[in-house]
N, C-alpha and C. Protein backbone atom coordinates (compact mmCIF):
# COMPACT_ATOMS: atom_id res chain seq x y z
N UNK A 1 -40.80 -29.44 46.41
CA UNK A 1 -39.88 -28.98 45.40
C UNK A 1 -40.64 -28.75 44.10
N UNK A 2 -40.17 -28.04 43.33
CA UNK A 2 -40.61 -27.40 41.96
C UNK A 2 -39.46 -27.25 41.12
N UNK A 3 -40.09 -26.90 39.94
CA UNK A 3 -39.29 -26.99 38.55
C UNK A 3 -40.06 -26.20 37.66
N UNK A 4 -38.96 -25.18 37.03
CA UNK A 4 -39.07 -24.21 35.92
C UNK A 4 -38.59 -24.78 34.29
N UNK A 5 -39.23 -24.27 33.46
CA UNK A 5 -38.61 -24.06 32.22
C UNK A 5 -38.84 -22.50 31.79
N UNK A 6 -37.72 -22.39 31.41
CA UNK A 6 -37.75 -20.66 31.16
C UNK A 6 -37.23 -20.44 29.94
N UNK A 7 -37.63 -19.41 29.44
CA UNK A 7 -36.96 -19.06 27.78
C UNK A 7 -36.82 -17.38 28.08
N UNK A 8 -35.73 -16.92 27.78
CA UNK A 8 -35.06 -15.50 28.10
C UNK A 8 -35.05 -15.03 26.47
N UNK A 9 -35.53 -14.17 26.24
CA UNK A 9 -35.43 -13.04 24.79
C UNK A 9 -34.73 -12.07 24.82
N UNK A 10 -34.02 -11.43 24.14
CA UNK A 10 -33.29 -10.20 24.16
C UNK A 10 -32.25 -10.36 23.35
N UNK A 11 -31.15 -9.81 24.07
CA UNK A 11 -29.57 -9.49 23.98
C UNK A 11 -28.78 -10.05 25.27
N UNK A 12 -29.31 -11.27 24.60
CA UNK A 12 -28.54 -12.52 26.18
C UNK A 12 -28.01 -13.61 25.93
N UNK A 13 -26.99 -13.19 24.61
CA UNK A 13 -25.90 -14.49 24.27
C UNK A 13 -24.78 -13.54 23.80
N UNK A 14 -23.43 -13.96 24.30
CA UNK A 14 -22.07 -13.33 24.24
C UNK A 14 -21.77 -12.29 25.15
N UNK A 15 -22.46 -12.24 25.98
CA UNK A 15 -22.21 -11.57 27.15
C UNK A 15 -22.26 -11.69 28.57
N UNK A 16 -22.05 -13.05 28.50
CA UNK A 16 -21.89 -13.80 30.16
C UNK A 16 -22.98 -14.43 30.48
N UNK A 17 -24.07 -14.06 30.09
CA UNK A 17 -25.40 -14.35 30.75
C UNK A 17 -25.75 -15.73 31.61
N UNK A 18 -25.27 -16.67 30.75
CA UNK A 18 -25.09 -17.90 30.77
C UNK A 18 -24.32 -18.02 32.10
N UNK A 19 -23.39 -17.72 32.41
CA UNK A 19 -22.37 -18.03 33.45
C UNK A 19 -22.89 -17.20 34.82
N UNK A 20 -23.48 -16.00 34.58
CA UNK A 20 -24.45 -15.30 35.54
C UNK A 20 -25.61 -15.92 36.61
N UNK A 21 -26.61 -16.57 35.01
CA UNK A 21 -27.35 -17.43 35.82
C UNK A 21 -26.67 -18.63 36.37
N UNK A 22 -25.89 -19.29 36.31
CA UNK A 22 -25.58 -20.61 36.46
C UNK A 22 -24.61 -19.92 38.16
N UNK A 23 -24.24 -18.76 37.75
CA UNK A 23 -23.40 -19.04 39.36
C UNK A 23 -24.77 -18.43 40.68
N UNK A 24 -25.85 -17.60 39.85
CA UNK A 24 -27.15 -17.28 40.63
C UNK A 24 -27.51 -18.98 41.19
N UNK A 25 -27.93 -19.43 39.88
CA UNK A 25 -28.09 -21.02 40.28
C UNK A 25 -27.53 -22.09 41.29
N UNK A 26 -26.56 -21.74 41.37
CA UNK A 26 -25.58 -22.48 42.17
C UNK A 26 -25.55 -21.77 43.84
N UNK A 27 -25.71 -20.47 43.56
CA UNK A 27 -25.99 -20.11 45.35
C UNK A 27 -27.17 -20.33 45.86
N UNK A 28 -28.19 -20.57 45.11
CA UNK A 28 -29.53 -20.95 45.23
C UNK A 28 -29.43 -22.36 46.03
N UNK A 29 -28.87 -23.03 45.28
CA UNK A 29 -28.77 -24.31 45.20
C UNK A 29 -29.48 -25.41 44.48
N UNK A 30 -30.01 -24.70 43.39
CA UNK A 30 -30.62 -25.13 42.60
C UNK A 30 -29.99 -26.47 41.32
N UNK A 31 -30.45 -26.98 40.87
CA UNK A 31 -30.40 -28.16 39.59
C UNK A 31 -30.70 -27.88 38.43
N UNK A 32 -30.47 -28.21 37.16
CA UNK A 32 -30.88 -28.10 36.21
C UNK A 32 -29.87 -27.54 35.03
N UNK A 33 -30.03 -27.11 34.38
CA UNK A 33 -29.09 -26.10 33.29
C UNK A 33 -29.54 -24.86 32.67
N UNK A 34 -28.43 -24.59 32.38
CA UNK A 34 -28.50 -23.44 31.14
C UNK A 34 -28.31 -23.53 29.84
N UNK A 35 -28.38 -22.75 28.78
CA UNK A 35 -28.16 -23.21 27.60
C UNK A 35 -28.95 -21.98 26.60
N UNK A 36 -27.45 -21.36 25.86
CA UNK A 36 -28.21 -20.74 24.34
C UNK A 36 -29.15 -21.40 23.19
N UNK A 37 -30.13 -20.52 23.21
CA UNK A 37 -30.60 -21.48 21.44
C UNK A 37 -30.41 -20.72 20.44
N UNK A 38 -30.62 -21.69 19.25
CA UNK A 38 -30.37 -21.15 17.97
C UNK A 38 -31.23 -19.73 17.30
N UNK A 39 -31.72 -19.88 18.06
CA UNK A 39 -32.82 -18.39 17.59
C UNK A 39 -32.38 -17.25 18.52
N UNK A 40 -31.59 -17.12 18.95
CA UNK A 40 -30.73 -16.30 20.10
C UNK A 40 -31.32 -15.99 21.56
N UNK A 41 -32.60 -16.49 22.05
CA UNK A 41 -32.74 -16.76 23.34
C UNK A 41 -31.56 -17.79 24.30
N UNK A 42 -32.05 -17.89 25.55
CA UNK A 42 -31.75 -18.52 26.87
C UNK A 42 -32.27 -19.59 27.07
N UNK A 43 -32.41 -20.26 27.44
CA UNK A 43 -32.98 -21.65 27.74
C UNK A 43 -32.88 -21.95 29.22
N UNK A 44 -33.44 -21.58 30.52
CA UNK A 44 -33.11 -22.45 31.61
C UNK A 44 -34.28 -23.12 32.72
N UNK A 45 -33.50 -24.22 32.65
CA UNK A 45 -34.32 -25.52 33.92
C UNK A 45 -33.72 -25.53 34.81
N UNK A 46 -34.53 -25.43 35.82
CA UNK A 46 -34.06 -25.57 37.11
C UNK A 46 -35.30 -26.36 38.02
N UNK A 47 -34.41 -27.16 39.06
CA UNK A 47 -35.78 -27.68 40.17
C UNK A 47 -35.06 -26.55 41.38
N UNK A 48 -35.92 -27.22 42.32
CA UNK A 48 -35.55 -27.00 43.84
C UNK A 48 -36.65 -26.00 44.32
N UNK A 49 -36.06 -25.54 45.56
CA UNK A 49 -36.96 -24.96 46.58
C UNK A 49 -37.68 -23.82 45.42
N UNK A 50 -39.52 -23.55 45.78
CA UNK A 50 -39.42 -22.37 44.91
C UNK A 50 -39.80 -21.10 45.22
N UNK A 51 -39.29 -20.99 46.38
CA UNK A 51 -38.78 -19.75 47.18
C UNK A 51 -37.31 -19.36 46.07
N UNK A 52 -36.85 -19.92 46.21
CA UNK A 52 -35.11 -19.98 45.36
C UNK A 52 -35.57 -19.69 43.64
N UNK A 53 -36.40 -20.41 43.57
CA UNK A 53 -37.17 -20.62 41.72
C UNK A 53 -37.81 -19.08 41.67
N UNK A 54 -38.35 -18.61 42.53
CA UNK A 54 -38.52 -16.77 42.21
C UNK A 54 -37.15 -16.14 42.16
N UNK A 55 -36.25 -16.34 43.15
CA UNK A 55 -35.29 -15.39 43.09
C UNK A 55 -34.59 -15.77 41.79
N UNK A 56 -34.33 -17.12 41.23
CA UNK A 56 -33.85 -16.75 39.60
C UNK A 56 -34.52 -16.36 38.73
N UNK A 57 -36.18 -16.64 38.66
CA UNK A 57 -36.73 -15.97 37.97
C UNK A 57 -36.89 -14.33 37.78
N UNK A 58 -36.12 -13.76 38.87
CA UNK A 58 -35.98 -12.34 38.89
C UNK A 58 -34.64 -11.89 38.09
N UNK A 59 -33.62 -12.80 38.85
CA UNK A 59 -32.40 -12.71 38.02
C UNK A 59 -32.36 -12.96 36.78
N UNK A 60 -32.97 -13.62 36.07
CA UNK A 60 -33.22 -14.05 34.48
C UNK A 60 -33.69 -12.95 33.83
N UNK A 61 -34.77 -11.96 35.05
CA UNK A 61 -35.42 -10.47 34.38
C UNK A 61 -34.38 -9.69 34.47
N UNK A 62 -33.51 -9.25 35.12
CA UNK A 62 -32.47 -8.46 35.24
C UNK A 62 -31.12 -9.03 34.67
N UNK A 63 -30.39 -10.15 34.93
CA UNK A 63 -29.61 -10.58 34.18
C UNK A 63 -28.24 -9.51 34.24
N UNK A 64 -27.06 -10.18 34.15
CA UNK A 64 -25.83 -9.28 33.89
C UNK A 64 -25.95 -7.58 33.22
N UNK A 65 -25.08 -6.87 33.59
CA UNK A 65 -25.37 -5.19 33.48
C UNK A 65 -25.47 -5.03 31.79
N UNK A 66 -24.60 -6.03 31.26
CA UNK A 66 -24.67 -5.39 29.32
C UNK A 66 -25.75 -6.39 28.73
N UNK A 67 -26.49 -7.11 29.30
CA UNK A 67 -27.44 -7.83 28.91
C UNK A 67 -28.86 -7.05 28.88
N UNK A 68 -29.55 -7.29 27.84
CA UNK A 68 -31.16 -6.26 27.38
C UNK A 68 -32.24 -7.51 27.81
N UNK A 69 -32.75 -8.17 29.01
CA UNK A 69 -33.98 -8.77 28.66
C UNK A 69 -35.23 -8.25 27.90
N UNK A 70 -35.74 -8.44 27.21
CA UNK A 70 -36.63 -7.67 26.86
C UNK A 70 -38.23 -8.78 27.17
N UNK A 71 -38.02 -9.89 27.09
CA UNK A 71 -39.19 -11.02 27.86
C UNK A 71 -38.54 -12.02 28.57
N UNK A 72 -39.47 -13.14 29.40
CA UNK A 72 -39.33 -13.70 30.18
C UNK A 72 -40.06 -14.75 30.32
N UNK A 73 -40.72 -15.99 29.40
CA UNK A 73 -41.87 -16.82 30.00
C UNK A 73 -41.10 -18.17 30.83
N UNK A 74 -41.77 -18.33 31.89
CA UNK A 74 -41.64 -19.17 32.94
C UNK A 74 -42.92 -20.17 32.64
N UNK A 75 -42.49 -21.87 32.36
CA UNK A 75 -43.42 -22.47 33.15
C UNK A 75 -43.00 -23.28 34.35
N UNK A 76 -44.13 -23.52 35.27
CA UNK A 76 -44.12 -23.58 36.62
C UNK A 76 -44.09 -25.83 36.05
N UNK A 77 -44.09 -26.34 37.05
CA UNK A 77 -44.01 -27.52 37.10
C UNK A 77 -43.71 -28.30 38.41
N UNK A 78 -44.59 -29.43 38.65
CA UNK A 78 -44.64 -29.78 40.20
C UNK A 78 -43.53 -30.99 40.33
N UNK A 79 -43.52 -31.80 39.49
CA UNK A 79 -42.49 -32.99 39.26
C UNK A 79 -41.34 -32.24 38.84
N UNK A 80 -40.14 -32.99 39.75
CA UNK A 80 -38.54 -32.52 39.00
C UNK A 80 -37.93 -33.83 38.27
N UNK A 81 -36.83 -33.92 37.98
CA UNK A 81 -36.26 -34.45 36.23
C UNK A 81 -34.85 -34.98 37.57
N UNK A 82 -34.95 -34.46 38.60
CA UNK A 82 -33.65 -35.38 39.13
C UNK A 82 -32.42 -34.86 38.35
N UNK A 83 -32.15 -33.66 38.08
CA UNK A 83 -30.82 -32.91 37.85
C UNK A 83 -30.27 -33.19 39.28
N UNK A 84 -29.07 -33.70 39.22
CA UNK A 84 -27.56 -33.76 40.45
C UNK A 84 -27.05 -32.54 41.32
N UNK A 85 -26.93 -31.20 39.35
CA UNK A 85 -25.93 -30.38 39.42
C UNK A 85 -26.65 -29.54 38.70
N UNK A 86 -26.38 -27.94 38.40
CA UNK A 86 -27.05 -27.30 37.70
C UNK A 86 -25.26 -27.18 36.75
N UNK A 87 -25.97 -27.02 35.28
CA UNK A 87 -25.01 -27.27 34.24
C UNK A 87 -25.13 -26.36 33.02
N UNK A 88 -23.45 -25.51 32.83
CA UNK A 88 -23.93 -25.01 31.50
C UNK A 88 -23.69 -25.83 30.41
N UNK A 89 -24.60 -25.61 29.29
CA UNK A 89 -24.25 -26.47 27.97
C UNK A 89 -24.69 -25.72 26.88
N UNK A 90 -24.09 -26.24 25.92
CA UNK A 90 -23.62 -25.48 25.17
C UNK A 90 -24.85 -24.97 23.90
């Protein structure tokens, strides 16, 4: 198992994004959360399989239809944090 931290740039708060990845997340079957920051990026952690950890990392590049990614940095990580549930917050 593996674990991401990801930070999403663009035009990817007030337009679902959040709820996009998290239901991507959830068919995955992935752990971890989501979450806006104050500087108007994305924020998301996730563990699990990382066969599954590419396919959100793709979805995070593409993202909902009115959403603009414009970057994407991923770091990779071998230890997971023991997320239950993957979670949006706020």
């Amino acid at each position: 198992m593996s674990r991401i931290l990801a930070r999403v740039k663009g035009m990817v708060q007030g337009i679902g994004f959040r709820y996009f990845i998290m239901r991507k997340a959830t068919t995955y079957g992935l752990q971890g959360y989501v979450r806006n920051c104050h500087d108007g990026d994305v924020e998301v952690e996730a563990e699990g399989n990382p066969e599954k950890l590419r396919s959100l990392i793709e979805d995070l590049r593409q993202g909902p239809h009115l959403c603009e990614v414009k970057d994407v940095k991923v770091e990779w990580f071998e230890e997971e944090k023991g997320y239950q549930t993957f979670t949006l917050r706020a």
